[in-house]
N, C-alpha and C. Protein backbone atom coordinates (compact mmCIF):
# COMPACT_ATOMS: atom_id res chain seq x y z
N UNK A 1 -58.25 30.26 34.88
CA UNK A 1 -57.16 29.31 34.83
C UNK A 1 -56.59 29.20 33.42
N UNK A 2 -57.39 28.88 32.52
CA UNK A 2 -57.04 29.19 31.08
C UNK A 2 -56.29 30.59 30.44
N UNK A 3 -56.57 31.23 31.01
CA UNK A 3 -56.07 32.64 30.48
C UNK A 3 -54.60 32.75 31.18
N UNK A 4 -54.64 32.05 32.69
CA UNK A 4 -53.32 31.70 33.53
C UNK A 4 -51.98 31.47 32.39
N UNK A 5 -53.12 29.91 32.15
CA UNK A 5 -52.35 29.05 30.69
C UNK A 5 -51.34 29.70 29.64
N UNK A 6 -52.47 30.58 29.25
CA UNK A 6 -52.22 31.75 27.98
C UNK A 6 -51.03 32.26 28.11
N UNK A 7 -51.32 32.93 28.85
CA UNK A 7 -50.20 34.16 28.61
C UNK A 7 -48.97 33.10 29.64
N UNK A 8 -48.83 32.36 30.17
CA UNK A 8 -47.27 31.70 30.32
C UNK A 8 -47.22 31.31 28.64
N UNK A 9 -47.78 30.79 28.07
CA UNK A 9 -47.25 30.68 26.57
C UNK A 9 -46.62 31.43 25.97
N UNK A 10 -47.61 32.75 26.01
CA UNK A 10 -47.27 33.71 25.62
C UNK A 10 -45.73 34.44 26.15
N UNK A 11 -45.20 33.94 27.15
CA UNK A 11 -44.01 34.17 28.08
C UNK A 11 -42.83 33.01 27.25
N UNK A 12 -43.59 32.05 26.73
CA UNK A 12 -42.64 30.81 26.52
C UNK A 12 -42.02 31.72 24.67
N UNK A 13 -43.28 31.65 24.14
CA UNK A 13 -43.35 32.70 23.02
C UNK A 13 -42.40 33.83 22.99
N UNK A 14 -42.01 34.49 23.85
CA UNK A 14 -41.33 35.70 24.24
C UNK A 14 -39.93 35.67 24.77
N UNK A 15 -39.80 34.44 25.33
CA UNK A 15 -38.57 33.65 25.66
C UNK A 15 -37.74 32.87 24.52
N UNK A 16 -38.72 32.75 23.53
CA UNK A 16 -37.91 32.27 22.75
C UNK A 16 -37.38 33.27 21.66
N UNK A 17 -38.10 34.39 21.31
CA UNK A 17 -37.77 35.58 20.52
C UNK A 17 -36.49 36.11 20.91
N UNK A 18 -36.36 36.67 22.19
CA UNK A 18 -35.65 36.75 22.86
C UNK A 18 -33.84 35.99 22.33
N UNK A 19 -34.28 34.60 23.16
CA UNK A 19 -33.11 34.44 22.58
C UNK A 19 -32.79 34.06 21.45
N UNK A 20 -33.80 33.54 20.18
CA UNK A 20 -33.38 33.93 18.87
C UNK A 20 -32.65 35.29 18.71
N UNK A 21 -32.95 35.93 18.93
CA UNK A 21 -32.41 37.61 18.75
C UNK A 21 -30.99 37.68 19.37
N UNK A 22 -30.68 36.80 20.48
CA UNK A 22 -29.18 37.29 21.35
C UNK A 22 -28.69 36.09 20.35
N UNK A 23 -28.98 34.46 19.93
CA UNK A 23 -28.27 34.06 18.89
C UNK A 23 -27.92 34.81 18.05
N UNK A 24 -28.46 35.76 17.04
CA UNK A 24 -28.64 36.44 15.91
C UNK A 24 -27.75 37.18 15.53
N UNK A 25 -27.69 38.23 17.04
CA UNK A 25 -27.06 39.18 17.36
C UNK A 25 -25.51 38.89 17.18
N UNK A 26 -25.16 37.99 18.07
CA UNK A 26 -23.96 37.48 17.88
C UNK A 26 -23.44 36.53 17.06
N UNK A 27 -23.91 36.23 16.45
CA UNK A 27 -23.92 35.67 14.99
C UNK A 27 -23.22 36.68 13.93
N UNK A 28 -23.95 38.19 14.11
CA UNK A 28 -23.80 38.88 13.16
C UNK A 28 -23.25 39.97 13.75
N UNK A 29 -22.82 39.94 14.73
CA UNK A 29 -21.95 40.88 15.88
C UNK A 29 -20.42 40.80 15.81
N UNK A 30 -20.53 39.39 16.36
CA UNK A 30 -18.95 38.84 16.49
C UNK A 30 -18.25 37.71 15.84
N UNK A 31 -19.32 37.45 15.22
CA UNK A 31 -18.75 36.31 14.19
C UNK A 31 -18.43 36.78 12.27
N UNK A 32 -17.41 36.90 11.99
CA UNK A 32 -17.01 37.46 10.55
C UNK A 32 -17.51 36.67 9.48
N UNK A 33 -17.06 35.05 10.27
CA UNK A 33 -16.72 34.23 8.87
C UNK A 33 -18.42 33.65 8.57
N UNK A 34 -18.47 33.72 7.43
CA UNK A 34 -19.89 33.20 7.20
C UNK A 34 -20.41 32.35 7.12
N UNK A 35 -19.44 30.97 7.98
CA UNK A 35 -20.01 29.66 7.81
C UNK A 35 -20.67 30.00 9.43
N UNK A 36 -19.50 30.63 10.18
CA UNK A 36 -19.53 30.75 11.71
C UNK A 36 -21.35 31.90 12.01
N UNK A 37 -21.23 32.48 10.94
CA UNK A 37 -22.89 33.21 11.15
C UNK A 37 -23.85 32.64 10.87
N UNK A 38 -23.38 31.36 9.82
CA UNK A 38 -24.67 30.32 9.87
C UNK A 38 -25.34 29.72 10.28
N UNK A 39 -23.69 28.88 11.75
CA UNK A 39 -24.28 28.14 12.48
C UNK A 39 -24.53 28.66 13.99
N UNK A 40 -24.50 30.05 14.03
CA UNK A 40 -25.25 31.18 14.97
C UNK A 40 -26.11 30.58 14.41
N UNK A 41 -26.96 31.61 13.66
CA UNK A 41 -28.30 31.89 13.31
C UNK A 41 -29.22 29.95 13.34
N UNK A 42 -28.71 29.16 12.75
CA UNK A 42 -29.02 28.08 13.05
C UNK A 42 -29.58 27.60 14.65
N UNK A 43 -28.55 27.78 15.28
CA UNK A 43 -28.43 27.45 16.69
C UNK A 43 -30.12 28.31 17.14
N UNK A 44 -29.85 29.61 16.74
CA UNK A 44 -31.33 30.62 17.02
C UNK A 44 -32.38 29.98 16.50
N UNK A 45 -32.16 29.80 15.49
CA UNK A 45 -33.95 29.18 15.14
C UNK A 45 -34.21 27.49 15.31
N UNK A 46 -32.91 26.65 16.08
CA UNK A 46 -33.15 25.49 16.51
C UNK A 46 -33.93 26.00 18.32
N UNK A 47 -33.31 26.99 18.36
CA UNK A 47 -33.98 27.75 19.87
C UNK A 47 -35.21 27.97 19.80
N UNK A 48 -35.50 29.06 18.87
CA UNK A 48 -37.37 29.40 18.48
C UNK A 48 -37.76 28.56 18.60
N UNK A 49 -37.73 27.48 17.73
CA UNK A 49 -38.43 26.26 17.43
C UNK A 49 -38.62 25.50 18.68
N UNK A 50 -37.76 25.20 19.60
CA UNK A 50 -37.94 24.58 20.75
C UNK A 50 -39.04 25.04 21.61
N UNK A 51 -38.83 26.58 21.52
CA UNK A 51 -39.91 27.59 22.14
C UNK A 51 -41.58 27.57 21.77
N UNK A 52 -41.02 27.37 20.30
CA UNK A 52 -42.83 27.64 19.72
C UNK A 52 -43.40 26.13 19.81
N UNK A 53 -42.48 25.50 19.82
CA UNK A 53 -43.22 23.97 20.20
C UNK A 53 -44.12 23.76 21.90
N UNK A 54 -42.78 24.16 22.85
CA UNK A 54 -43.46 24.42 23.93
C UNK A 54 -45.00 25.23 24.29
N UNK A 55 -44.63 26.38 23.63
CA UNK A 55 -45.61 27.20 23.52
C UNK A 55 -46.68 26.78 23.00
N UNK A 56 -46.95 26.12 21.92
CA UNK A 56 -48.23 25.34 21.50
C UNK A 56 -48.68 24.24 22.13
N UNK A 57 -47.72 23.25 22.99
CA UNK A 57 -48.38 22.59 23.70
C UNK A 57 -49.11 23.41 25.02
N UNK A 58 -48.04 24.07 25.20
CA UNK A 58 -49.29 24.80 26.32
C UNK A 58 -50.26 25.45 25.71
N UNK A 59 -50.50 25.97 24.59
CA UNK A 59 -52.04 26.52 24.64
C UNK A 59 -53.20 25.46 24.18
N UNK A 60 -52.49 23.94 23.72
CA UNK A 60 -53.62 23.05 23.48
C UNK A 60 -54.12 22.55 24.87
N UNK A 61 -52.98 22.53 26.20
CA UNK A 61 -53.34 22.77 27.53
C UNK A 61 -54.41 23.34 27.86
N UNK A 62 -54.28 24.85 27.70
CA UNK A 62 -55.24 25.83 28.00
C UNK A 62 -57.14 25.90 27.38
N UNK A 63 -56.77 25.39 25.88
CA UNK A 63 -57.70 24.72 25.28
C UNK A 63 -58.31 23.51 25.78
N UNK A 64 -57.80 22.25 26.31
CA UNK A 64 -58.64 21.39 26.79
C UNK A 64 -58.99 22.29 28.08
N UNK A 65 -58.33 23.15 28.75
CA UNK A 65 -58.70 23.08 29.78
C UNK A 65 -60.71 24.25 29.53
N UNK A 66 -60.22 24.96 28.73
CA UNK A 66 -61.66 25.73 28.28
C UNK A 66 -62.79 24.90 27.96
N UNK A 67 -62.43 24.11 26.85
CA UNK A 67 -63.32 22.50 26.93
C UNK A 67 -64.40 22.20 27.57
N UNK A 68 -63.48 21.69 28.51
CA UNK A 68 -63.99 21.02 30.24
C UNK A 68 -65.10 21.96 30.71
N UNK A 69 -64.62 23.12 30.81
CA UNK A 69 -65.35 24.40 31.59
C UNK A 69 -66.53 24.81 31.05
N UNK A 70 -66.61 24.54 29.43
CA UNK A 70 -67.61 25.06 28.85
C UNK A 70 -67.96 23.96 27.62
N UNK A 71 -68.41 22.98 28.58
CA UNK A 71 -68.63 21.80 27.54
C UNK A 71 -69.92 21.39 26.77
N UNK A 72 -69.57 22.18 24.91
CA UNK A 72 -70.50 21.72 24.13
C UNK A 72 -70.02 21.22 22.92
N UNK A 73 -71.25 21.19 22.16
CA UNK A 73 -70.29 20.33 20.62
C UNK A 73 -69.53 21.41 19.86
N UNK A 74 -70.02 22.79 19.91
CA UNK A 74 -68.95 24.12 19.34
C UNK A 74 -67.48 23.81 19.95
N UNK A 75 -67.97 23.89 20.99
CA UNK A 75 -66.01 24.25 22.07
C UNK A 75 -65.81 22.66 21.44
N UNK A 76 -66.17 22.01 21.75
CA UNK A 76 -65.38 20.77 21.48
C UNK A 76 -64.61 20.42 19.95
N UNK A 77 -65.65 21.17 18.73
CA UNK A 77 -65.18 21.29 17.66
C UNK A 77 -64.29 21.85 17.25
N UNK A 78 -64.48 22.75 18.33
CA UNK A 78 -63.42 24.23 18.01
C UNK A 78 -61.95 23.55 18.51
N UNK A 79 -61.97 22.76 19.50
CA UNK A 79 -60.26 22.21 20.16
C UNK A 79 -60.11 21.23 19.05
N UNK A 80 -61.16 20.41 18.46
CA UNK A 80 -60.42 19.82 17.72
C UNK A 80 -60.16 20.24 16.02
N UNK A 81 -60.33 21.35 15.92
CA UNK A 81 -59.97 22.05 14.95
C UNK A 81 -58.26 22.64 15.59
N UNK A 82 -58.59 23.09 16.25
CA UNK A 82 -57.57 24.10 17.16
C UNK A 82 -55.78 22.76 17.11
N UNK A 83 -56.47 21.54 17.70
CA UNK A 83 -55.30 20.87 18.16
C UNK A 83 -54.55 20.04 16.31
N UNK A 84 -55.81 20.14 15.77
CA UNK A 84 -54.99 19.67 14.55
C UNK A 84 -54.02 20.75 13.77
N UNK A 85 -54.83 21.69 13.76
CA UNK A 85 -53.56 23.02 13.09
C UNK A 85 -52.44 22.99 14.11
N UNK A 86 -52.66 23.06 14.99
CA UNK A 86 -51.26 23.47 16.02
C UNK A 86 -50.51 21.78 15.87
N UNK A 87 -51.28 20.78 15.51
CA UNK A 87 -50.46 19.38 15.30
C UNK A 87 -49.46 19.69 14.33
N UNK A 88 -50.04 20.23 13.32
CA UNK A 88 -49.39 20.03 11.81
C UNK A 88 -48.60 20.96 11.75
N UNK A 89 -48.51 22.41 12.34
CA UNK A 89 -47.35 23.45 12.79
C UNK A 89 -46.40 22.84 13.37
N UNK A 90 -47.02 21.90 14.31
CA UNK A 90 -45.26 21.03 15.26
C UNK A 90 -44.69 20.26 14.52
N UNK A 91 -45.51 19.73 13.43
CA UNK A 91 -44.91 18.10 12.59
C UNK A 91 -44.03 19.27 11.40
N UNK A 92 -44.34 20.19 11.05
CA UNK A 92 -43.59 20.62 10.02
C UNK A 92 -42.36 21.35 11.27
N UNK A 93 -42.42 22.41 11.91
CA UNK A 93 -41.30 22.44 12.74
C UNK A 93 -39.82 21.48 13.69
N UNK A 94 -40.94 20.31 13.58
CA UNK A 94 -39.96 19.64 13.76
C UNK A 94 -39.44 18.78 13.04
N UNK A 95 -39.92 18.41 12.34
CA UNK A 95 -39.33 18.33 10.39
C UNK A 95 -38.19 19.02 10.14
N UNK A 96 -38.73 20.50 10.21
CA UNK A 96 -37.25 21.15 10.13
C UNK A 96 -36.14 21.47 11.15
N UNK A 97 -36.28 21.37 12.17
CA UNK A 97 -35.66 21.17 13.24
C UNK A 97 -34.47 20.13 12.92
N UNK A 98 -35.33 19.23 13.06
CA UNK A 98 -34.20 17.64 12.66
C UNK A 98 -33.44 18.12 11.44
N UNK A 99 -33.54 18.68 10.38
CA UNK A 99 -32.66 19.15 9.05
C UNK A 99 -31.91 19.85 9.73
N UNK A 100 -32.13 21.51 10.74
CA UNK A 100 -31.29 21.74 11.07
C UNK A 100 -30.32 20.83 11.83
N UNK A 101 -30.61 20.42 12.82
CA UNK A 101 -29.37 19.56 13.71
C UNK A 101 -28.74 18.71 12.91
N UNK A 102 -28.92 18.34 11.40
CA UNK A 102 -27.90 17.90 10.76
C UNK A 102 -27.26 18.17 10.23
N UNK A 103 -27.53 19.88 9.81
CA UNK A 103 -26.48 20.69 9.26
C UNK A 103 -25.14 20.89 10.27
């Protein structure tokens, strides 16, 4: 079930590359003026970011759900090692997130 977890992340992860890249693309495709490629590329990594946020909540998902299944004081240490790094990746992403949407 956990590994289920995984790799849809890993899909959410891939979904968001994705369309960072078709922002990007056309950013630097069809847009000349360079304020207009800014707020492409902006728009793309306000996208990633939406993505990799998703994506980390689902694997702290997948993590409690390993937990549960294999419950000792390691695994348990290990998620809460696990959920604070992936905390502090979202608090700085969406830190910058909010800067972008005010540009």
């Amino acid at each position: 079930m956990a590994l289920a977890i995984e790799l849809f992340s890993i899909a959410i992860f891939v979904l968001g590359v994705l369309r960072f890249s078709g922002w990007f693309f056309s950013g630097e495709a069809l847009r000349r003026d360079a304020h207009e490629r800014s707020h492409q590329l902006n728009r793309g990594r306000l996208a990633l970011g939406r993505h990799i946020l998703a994506g980390l909540d689902v694997l702290i998902v997948a993590d409690l759900i390993r937990t549960v299944l294999h419950l000792n004081v390691d695994t348990i240490l290990l998620l809460g090692g696990l959920v604070l790094i992936r905390s502090l990746i979202s608090f700085v992403l969406e830190h910058e997130m909010r800067a972008l949407e005010k540009e």
